[in-house]
N, C-alpha and C. Protein backbone atom coordinates (compact mmCIF):
# COMPACT_ATOMS: atom_id res chain seq x y z
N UNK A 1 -5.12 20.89 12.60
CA UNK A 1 -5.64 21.41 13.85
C UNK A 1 -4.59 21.21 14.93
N UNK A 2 -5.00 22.31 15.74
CA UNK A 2 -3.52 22.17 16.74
C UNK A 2 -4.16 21.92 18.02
N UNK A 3 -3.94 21.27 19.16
CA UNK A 3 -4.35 21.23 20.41
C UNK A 3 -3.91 21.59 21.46
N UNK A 4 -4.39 22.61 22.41
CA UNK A 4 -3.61 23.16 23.33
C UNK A 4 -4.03 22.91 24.73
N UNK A 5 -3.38 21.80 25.61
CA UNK A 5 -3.83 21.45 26.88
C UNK A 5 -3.61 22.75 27.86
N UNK A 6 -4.22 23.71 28.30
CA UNK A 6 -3.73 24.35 29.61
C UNK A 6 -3.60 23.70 31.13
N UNK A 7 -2.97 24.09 31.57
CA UNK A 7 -2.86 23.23 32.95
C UNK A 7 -3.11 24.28 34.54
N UNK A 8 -3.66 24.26 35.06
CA UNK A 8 -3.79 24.93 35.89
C UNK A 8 -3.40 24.31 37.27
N UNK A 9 -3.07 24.57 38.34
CA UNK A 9 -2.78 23.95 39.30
C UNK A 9 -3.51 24.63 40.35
N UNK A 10 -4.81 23.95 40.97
CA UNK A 10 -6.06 25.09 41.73
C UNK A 10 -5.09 24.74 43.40
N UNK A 11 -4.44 23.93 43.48
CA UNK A 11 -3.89 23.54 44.90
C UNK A 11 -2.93 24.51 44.91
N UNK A 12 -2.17 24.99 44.66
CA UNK A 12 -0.84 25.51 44.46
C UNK A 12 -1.59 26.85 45.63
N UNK A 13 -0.80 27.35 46.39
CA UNK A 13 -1.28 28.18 47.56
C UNK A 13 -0.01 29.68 46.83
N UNK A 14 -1.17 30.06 46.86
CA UNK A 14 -0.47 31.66 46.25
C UNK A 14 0.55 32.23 47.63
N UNK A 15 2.03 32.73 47.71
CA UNK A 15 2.42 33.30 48.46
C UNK A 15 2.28 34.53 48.62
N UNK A 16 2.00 35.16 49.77
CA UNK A 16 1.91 36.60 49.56
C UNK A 16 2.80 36.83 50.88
N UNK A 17 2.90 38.61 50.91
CA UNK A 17 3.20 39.03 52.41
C UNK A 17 2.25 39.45 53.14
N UNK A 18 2.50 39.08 54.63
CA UNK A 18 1.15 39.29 55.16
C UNK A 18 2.00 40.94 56.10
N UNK A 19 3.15 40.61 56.34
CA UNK A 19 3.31 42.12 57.19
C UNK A 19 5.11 42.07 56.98
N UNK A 20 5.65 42.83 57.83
CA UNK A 20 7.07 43.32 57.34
C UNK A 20 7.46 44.49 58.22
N UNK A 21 8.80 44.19 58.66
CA UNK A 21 9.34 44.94 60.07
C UNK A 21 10.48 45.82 59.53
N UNK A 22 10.79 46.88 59.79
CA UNK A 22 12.12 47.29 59.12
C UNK A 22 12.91 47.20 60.85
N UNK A 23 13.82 46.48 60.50
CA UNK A 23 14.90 45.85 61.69
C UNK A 23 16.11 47.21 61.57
N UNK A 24 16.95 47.63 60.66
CA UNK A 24 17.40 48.38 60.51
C UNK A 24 19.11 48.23 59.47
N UNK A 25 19.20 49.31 59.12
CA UNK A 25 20.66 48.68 57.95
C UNK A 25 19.97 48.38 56.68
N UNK A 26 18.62 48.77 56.50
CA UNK A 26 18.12 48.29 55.11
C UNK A 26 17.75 47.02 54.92
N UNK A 27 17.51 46.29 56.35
CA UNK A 27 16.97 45.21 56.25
C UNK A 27 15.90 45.03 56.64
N UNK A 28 15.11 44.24 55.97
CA UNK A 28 13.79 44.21 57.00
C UNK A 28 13.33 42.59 57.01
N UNK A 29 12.72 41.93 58.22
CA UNK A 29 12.00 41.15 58.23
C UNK A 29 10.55 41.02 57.39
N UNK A 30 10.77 39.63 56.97
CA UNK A 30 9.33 39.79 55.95
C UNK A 30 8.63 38.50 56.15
N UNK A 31 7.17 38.56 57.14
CA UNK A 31 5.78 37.31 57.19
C UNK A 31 5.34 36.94 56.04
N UNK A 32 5.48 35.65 55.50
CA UNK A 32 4.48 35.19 54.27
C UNK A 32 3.62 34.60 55.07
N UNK A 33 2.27 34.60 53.80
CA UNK A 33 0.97 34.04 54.33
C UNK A 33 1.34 31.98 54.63
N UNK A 34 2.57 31.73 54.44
CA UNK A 34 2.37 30.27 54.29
C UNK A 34 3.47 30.05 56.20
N UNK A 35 3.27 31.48 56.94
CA UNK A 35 3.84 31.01 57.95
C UNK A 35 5.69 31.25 57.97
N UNK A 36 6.10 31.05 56.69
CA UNK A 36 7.54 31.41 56.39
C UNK A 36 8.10 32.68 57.07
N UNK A 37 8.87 33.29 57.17
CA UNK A 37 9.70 34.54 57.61
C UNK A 37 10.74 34.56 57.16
N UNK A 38 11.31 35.43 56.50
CA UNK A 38 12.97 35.74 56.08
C UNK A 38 13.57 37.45 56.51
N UNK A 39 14.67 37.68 56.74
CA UNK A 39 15.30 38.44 56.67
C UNK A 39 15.99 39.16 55.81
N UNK A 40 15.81 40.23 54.99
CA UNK A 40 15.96 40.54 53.80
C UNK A 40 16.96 41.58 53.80
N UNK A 41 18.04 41.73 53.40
CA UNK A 41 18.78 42.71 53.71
C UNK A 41 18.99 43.73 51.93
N UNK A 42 18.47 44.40 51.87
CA UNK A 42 18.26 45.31 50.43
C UNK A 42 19.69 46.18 50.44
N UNK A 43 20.56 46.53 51.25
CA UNK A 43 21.38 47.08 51.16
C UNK A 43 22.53 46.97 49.92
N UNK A 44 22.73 45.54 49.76
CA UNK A 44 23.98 45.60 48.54
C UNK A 44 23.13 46.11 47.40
N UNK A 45 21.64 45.35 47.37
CA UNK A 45 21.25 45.77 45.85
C UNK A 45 21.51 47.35 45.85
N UNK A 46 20.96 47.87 46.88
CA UNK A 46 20.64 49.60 46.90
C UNK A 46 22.15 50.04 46.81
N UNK A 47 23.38 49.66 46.54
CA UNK A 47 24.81 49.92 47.04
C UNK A 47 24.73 49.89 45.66
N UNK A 48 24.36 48.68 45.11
CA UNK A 48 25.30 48.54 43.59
C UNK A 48 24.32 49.31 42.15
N UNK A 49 23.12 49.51 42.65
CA UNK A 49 22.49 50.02 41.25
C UNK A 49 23.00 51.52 41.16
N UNK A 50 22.90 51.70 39.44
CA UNK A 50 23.05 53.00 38.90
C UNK A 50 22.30 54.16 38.87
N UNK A 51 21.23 53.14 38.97
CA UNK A 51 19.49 53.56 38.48
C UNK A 51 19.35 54.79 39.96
N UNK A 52 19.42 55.95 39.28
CA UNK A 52 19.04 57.15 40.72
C UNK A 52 17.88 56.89 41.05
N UNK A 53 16.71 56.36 40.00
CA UNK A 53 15.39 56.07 40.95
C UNK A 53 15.48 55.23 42.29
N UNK A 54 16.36 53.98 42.06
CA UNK A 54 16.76 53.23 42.85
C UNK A 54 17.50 53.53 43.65
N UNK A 55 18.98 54.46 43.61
CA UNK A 55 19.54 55.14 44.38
C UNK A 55 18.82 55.88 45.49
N UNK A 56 17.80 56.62 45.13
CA UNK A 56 17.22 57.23 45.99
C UNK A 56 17.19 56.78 47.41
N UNK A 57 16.75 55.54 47.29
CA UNK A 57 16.43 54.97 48.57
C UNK A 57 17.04 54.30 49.60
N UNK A 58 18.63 54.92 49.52
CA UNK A 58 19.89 54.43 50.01
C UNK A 58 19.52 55.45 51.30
N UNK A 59 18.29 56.62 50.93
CA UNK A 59 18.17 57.93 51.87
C UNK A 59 17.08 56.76 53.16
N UNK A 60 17.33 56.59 54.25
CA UNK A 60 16.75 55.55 55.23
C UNK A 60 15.34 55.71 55.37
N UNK A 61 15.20 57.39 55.28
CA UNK A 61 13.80 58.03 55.97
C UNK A 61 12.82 57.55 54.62
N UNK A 62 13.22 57.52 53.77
CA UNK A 62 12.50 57.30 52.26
C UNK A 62 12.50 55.47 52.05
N UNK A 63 13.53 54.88 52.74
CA UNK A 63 13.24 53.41 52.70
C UNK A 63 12.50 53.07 53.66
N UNK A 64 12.12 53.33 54.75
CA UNK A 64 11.41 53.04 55.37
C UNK A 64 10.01 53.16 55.31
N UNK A 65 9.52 53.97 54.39
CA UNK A 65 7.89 54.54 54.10
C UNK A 65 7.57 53.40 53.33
N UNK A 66 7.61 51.67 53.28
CA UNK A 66 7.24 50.77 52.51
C UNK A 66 5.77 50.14 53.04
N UNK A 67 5.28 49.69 52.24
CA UNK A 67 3.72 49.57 52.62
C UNK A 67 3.26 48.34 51.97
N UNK A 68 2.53 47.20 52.87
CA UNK A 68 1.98 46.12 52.25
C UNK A 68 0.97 46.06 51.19
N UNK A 69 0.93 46.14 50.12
CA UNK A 69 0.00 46.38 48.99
C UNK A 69 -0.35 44.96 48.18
N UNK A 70 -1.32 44.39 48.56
CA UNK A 70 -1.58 43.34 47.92
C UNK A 70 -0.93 42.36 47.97
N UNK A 71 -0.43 42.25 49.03
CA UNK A 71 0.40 40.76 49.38
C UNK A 71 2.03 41.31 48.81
N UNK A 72 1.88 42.48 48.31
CA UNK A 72 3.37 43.15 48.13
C UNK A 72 4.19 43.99 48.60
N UNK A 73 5.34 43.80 48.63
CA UNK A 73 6.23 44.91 49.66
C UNK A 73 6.11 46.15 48.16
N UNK A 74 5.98 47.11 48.65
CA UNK A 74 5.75 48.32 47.73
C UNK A 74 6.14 49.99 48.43
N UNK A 75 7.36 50.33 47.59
CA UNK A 75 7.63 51.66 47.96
C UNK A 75 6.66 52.76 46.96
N UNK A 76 6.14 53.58 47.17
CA UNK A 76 5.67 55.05 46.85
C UNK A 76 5.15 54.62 45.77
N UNK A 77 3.48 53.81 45.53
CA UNK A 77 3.13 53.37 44.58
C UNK A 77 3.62 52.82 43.12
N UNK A 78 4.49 51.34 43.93
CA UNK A 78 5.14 50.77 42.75
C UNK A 78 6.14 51.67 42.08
N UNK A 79 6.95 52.70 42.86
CA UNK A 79 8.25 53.17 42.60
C UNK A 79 9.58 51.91 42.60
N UNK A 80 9.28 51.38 43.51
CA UNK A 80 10.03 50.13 44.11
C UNK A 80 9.39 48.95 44.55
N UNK A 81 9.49 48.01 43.85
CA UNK A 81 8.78 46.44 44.11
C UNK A 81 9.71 45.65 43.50
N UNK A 82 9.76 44.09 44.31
CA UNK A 82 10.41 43.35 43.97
C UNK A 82 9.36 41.98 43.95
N UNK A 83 9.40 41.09 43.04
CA UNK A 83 8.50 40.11 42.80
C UNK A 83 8.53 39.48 44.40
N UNK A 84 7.67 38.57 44.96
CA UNK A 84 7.50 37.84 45.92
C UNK A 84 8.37 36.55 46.07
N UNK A 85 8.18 35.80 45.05
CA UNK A 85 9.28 35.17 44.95
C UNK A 85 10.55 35.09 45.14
N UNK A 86 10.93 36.12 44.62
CA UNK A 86 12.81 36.91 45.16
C UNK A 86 12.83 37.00 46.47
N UNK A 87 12.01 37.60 47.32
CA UNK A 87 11.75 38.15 48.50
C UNK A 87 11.97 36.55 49.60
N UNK A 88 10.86 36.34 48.47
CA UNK A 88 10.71 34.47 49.77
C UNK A 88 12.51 33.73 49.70
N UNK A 89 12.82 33.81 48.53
CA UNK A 89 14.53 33.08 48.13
C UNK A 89 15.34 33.80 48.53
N UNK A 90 15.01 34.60 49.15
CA UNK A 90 16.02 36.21 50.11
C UNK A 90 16.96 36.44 48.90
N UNK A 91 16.73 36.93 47.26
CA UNK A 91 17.52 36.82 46.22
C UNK A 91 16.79 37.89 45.83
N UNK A 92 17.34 39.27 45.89
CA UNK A 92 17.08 40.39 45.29
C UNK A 92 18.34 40.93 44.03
């Protein structure tokens, strides 16, 4: 017989985004629910990928249409999302 402890951690405070500014240059300011704020600058990633889906959005008028979805920064229904985590470590 095998035994499997799960561990849950009920304290652990889920991060989310609560709102998000586009400042300009492909950067935008980003509110977490824990009070935090970072400055996110998406530009190199959007510089260096291959990926034309991703390319796309080097176009400003099309980066800017981003929308808070569930505590997530989200372009054109999950066309473009980046985990929360990355976002909070300003590490895209």
């Amino acid at each position: 017989m095998r035994i499997v402890e799960e561990y849950t951690d009920t304290n652990a405070e889920l991060i989310e985004i609560k709102s998000a500014n586009y400042i300009g240059d492909f950067a935008i300011r980003i509110f977490f629910s824990d009070g935090f704020n970072r400055l996110v600058d998406f530009k190199p990633f959007l510089e260096l990928s291959l990926h034309p889906s991703i390319k796309k959005y080097l176009e400003e008028k099309r980066f800017k249409e981003f929308k808070i979805v569930d505590g997530n920064l989200n372009w054109n229904d999950y066309d473009l999302i980046f985990p929360v985590e990355d976002l909070y470590a300003g590490h895209i």
